[in-house]
N, C-alpha and C. Protein backbone atom coordinates (compact mmCIF):
# COMPACT_ATOMS: atom_id res chain seq x y z
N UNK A 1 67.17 82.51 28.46
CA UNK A 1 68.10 83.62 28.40
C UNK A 1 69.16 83.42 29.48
N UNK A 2 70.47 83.36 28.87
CA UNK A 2 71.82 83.60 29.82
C UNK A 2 72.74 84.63 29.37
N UNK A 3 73.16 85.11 30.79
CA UNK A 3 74.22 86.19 30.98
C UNK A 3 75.53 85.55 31.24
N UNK A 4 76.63 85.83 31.05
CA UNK A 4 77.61 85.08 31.32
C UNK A 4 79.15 85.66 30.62
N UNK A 5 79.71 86.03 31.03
CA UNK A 5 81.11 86.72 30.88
C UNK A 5 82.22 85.43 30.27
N UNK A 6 82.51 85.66 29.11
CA UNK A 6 82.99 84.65 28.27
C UNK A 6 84.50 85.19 27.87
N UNK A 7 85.59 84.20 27.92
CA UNK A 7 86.82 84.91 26.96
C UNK A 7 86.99 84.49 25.64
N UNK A 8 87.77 85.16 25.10
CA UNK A 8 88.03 84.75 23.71
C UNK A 8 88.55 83.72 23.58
N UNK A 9 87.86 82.78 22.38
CA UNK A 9 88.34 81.43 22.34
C UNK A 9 87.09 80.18 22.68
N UNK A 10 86.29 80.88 23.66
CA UNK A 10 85.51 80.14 24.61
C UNK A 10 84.58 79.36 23.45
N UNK A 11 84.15 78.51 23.72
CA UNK A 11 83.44 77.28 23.33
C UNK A 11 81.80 77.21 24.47
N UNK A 12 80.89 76.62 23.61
CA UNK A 12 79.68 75.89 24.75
C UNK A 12 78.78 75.84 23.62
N UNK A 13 78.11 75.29 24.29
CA UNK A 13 76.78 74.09 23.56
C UNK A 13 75.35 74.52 24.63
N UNK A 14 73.90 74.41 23.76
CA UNK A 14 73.43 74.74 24.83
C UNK A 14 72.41 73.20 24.92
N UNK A 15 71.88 72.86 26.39
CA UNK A 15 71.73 71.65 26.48
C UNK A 15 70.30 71.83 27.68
N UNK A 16 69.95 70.60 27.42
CA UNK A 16 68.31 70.28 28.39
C UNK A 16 68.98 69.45 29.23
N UNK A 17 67.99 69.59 30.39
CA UNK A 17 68.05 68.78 31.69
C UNK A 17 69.11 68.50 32.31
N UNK A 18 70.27 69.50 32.44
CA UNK A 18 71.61 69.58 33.33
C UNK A 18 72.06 68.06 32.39
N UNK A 19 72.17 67.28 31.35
CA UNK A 19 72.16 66.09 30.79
C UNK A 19 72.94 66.70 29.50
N UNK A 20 73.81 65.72 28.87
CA UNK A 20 74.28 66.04 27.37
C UNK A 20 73.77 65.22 25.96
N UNK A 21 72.70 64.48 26.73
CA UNK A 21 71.77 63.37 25.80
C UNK A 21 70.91 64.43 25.18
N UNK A 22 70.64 65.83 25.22
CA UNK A 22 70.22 66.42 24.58
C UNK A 22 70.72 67.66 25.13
N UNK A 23 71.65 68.21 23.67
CA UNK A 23 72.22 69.19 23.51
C UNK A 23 72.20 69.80 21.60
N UNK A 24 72.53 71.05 21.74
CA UNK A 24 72.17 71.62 20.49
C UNK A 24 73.46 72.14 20.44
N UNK A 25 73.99 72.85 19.33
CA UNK A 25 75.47 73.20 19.04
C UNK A 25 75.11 73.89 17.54
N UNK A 26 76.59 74.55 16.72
CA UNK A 26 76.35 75.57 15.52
C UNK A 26 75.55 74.37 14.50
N UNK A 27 74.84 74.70 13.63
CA UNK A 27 74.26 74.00 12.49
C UNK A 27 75.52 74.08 11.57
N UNK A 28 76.36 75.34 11.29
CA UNK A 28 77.20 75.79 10.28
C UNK A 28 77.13 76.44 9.33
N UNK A 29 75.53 77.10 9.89
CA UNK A 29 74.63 77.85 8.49
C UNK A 29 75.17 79.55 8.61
N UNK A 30 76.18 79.80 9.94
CA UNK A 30 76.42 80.98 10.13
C UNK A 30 75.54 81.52 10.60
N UNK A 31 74.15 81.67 10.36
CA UNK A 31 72.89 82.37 10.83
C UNK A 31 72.37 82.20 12.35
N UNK A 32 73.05 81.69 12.99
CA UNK A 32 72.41 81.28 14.17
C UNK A 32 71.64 80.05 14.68
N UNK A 33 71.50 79.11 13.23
CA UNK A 33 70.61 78.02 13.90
C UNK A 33 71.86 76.71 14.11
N UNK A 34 70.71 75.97 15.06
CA UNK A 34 71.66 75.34 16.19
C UNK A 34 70.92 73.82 15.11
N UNK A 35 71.77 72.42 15.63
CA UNK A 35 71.10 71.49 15.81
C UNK A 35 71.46 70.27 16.56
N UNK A 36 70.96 69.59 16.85
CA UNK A 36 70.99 68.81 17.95
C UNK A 36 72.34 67.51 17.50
N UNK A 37 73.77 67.47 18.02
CA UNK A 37 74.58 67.48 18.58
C UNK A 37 75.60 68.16 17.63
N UNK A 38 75.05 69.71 17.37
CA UNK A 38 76.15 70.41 16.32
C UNK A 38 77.18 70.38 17.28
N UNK A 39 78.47 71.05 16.24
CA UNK A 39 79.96 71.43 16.65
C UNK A 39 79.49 72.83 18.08
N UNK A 40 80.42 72.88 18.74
CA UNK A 40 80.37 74.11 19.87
C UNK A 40 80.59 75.29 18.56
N UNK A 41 79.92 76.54 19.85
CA UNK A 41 79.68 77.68 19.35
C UNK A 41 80.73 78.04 19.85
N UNK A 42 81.47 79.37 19.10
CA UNK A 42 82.81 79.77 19.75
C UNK A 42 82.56 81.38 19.74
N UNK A 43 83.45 81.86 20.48
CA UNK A 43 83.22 83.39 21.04
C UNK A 43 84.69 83.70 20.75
N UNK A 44 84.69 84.80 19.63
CA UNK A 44 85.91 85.37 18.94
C UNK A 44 86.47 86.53 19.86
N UNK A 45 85.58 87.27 20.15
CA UNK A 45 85.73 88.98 21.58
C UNK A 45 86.00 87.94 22.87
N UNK A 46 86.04 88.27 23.91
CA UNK A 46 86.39 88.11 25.41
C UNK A 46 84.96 89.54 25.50
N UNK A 47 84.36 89.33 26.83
CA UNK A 47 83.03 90.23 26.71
C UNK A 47 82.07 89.53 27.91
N UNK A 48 81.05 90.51 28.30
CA UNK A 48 79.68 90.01 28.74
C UNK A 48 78.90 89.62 27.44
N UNK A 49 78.32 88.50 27.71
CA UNK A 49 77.32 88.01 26.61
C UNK A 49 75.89 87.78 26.81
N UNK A 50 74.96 87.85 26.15
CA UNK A 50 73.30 87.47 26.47
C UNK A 50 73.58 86.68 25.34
N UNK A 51 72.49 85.13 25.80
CA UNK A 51 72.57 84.83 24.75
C UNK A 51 71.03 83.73 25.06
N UNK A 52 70.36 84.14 23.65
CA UNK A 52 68.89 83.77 24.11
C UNK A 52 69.09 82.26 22.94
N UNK A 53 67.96 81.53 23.85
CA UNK A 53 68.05 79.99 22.81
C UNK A 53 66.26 80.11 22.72
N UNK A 54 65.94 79.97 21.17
CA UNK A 54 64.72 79.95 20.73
C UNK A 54 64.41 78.45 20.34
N UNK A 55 64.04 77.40 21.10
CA UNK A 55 63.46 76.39 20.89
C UNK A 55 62.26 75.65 19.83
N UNK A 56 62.75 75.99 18.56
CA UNK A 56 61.43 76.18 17.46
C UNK A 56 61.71 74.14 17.08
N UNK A 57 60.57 73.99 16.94
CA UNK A 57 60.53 72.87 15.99
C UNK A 57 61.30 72.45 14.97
N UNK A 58 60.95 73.52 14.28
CA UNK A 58 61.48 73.34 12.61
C UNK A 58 62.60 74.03 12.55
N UNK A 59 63.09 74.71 13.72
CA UNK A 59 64.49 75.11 13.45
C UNK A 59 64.67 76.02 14.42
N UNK A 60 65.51 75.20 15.31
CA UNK A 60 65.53 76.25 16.83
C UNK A 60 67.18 77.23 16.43
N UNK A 61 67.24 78.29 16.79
CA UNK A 61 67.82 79.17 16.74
C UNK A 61 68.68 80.23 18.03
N UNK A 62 69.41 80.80 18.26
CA UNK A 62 69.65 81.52 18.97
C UNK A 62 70.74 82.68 18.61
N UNK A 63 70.19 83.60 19.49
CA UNK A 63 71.53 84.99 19.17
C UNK A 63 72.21 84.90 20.46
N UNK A 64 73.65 85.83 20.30
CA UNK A 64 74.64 85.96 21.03
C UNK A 64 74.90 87.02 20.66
N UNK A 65 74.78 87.95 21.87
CA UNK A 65 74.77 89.06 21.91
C UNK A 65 75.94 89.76 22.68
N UNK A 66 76.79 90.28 22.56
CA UNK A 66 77.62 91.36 23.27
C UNK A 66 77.06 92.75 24.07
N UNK A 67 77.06 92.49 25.56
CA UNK A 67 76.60 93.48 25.93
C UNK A 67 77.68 95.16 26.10
């Protein structure tokens, strides 16, 4: 889970071991799932954001939330 104050426009990827040899990005399914070196996720509002990354096997996922 990250907090983080984002503007509109903003871009990011979420990634293991401070490293970009493994990083996850949009799948393109719209739904939230990520896959490993998708396109960046983009943030349409300017806003505080939560945004939780669910690490699943078969299909890791995450929401982005506007607080």
């Amino acid at each position: 889970v990250a907090t983080a104050t984002l503007d509109a426009g903003a871009e990011f990827k979420v990634r293991a071991n401070s490293d970009w040899a493994i990083n996850y990005g949009d799948a393109g399914a719209g739904n939230g799932t990520v896959t490993a070196d998708g396109a960046n996720l983009k943030i349409e509002e300017a806003g505080e954001y939560e945004v939780r990354y669910y690490f699943c096997a078969q299909e890791p996922y995450l929401t982005v939330t506007k607080r």
